[in-house]
N, C-alpha and C. Protein backbone atom coordinates (compact mmCIF):
# COMPACT_ATOMS: atom_id res chain seq x y z
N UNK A 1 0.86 -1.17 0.00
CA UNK A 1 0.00 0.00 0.00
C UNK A 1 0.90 1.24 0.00
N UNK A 2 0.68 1.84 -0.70
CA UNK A 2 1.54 3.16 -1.18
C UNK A 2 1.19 4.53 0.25
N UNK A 3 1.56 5.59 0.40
CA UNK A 3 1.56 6.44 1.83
C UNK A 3 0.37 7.36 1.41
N UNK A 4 0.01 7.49 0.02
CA UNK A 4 -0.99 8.24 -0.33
C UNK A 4 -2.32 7.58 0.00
N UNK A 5 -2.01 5.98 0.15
CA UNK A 5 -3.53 5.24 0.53
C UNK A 5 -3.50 4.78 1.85
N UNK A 6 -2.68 5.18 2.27
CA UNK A 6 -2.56 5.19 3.69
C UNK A 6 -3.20 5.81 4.62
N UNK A 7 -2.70 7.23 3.69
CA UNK A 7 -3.26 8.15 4.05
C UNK A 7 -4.64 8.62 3.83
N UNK A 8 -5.16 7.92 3.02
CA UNK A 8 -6.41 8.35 2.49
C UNK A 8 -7.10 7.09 3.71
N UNK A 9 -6.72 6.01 3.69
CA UNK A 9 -7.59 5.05 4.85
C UNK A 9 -7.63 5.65 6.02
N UNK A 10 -6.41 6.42 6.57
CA UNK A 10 -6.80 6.72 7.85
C UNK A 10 -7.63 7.91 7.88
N UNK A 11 -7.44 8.77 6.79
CA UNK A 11 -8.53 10.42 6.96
C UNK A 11 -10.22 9.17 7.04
N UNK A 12 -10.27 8.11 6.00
CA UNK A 12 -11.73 7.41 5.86
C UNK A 12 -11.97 7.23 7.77
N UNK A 13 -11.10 6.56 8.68
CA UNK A 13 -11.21 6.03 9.40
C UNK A 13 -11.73 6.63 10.56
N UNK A 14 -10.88 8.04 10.47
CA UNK A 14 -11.32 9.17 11.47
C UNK A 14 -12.73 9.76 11.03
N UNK A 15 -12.81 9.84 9.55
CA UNK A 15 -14.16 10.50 9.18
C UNK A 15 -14.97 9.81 9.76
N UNK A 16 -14.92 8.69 9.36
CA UNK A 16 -16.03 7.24 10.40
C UNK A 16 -16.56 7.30 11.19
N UNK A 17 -15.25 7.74 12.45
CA UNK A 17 -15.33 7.70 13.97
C UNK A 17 -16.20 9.25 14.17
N UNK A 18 -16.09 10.06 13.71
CA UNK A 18 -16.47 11.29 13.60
C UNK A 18 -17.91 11.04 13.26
N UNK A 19 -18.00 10.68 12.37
CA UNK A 19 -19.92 10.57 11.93
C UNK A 19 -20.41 9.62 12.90
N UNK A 20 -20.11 9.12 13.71
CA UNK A 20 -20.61 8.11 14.96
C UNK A 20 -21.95 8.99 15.87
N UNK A 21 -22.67 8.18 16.35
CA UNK A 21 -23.52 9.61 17.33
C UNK A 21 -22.43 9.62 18.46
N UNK A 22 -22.22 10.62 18.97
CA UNK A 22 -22.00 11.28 20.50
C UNK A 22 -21.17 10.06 21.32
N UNK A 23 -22.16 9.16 21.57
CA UNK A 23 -21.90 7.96 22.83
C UNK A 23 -21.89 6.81 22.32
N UNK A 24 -21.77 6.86 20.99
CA UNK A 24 -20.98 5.50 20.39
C UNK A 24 -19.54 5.80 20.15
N UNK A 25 -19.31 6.93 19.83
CA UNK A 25 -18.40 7.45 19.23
C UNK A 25 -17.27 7.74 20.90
N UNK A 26 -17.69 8.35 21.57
CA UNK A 26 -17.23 8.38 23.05
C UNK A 26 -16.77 6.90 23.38
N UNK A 27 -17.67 5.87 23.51
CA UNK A 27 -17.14 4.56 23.63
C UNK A 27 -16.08 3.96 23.00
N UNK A 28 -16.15 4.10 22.06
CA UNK A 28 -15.54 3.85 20.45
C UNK A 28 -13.87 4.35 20.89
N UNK A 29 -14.08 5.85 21.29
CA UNK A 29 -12.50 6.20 21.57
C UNK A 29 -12.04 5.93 22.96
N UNK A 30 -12.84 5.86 23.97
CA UNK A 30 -12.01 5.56 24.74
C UNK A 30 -11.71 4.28 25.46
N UNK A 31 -12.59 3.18 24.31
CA UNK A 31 -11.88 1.82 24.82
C UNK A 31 -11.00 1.22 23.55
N UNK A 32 -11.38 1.86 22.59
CA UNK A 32 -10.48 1.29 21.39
C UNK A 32 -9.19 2.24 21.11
N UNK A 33 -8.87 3.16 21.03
CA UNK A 33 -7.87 4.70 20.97
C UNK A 33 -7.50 4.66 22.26
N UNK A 34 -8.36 5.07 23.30
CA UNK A 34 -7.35 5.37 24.30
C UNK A 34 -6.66 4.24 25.47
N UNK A 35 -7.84 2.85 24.96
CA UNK A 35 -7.87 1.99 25.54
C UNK A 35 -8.01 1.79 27.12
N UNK A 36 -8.88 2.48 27.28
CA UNK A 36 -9.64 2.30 28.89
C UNK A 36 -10.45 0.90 28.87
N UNK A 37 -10.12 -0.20 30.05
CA UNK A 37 -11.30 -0.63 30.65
C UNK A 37 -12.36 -0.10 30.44
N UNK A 38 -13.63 -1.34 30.48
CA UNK A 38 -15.02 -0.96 30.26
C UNK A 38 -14.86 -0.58 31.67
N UNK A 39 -14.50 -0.73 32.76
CA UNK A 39 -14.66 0.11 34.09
C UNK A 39 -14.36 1.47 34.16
N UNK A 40 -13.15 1.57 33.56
CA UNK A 40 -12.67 3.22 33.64
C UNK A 40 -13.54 3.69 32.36
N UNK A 41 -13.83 3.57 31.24
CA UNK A 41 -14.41 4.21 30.06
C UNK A 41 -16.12 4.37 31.13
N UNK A 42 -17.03 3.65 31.62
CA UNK A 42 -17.89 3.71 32.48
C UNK A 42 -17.64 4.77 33.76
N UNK A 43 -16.28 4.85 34.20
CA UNK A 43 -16.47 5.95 35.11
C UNK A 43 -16.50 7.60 34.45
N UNK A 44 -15.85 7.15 33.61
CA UNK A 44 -15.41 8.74 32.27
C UNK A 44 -17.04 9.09 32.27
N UNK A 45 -17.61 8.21 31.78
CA UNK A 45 -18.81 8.56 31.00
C UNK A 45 -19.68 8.88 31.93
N UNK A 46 -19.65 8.30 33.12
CA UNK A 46 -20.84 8.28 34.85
C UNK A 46 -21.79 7.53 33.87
N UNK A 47 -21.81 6.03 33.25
CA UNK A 47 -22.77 5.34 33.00
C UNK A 47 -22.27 3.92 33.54
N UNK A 48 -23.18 2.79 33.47
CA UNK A 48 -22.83 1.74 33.79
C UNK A 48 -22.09 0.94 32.82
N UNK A 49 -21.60 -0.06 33.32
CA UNK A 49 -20.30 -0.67 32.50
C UNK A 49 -20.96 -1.46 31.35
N UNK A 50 -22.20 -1.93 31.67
CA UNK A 50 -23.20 -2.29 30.64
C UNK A 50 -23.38 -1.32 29.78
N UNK A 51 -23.89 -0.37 30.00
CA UNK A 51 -23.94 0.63 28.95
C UNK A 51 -22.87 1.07 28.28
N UNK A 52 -21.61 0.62 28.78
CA UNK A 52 -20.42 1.25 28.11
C UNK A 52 -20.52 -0.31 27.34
N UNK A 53 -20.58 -1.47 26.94
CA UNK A 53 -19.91 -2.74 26.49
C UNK A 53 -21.38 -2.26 25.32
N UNK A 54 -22.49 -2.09 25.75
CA UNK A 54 -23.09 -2.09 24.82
C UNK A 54 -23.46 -0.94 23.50
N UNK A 55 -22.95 0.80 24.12
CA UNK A 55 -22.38 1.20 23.21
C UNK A 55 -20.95 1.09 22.29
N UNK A 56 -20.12 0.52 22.99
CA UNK A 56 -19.12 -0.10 22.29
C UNK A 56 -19.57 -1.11 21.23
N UNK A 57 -20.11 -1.86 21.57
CA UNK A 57 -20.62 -2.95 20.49
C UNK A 57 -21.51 -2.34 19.25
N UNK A 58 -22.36 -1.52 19.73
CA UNK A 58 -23.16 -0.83 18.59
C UNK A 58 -22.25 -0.25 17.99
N UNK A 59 -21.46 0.77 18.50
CA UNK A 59 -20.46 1.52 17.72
C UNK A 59 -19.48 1.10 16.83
N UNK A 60 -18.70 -0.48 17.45
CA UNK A 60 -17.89 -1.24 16.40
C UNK A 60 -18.63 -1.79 15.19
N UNK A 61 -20.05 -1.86 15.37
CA UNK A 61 -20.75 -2.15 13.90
C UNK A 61 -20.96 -1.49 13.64
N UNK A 62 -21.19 -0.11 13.88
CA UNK A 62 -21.86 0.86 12.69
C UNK A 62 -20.40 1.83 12.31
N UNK A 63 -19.23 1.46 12.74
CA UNK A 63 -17.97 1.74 12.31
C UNK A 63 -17.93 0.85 11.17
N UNK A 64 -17.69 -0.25 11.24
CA UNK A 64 -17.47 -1.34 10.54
C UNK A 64 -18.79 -1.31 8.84
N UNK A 65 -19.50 -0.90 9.41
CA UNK A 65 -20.82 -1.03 8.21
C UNK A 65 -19.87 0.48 7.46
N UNK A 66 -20.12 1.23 8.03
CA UNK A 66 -19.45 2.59 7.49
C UNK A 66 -18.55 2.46 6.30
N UNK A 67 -17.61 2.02 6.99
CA UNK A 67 -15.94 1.39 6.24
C UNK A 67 -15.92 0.01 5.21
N UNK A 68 -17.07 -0.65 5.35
CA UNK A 68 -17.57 -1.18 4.26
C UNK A 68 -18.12 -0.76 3.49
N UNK A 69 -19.32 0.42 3.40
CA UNK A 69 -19.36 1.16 2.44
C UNK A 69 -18.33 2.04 1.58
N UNK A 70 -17.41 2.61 2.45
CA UNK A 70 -16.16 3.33 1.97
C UNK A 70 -15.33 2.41 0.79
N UNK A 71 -15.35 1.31 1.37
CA UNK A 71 -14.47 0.20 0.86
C UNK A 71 -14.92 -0.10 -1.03
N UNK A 72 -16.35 0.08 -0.52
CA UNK A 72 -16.84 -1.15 -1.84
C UNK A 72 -17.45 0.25 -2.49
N UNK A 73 -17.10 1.28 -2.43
CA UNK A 73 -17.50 2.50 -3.47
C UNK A 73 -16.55 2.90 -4.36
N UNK A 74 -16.55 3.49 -5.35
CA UNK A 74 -15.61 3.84 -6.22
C UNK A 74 -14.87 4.92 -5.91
N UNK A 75 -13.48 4.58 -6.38
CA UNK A 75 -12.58 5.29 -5.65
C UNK A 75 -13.10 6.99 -6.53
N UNK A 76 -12.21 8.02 -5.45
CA UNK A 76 -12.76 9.43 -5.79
C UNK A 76 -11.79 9.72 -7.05
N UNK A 77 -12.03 10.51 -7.72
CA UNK A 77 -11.23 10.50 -8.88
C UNK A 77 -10.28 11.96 -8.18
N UNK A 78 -9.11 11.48 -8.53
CA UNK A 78 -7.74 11.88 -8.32
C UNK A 78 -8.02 13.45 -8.32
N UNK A 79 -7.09 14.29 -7.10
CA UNK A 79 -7.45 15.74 -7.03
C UNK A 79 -7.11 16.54 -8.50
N UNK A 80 -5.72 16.08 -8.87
CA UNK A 80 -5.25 16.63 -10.46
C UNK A 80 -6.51 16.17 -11.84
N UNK A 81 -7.27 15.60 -12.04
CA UNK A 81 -8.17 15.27 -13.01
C UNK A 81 -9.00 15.87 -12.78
N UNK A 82 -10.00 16.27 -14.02
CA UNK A 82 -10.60 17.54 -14.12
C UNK A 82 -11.64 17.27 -15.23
């Protein structure tokens, strides 16, 4: 993989995490990125640790659905072409 598609996967990846709602997206970073325990990501948030495992879980699929769409669309045509 060349640094230009590298780079283009990770801007897709953050865009991703970014279009997440609020508290999937909260879950999302701070047990996967910052890597908190569902205990400590649950105290961050003042929700229960259930509620943190289960926005995590929603959030890794609708990340994942996201980035499969990204994936299987046609690539953007090159900034120089016109």
């Amino acid at each position: 993989m060349m640094i230009a598609e590298k780079r283009e996967r990770i801007e897709q990846v953050r865009e991703a995490v970014l279009d997440l709602p609020a508290e999937f997206r909260e879950a999302v970073v701070l047990c996967e990125l910052e890597e908190l325990s569902y205990e400590e990501a649950a105290n961050v948030c003042g929700c229960p640790i259930g509620t943190i495992r289960s926005r995590l879980h929603r959030g890794r699929a609708l990340l994942l659905a996201k980035l499969e769409l990204l994936r299987d669309a046609p690539r953007r045509a090159s900034a120089g072409a016109k």
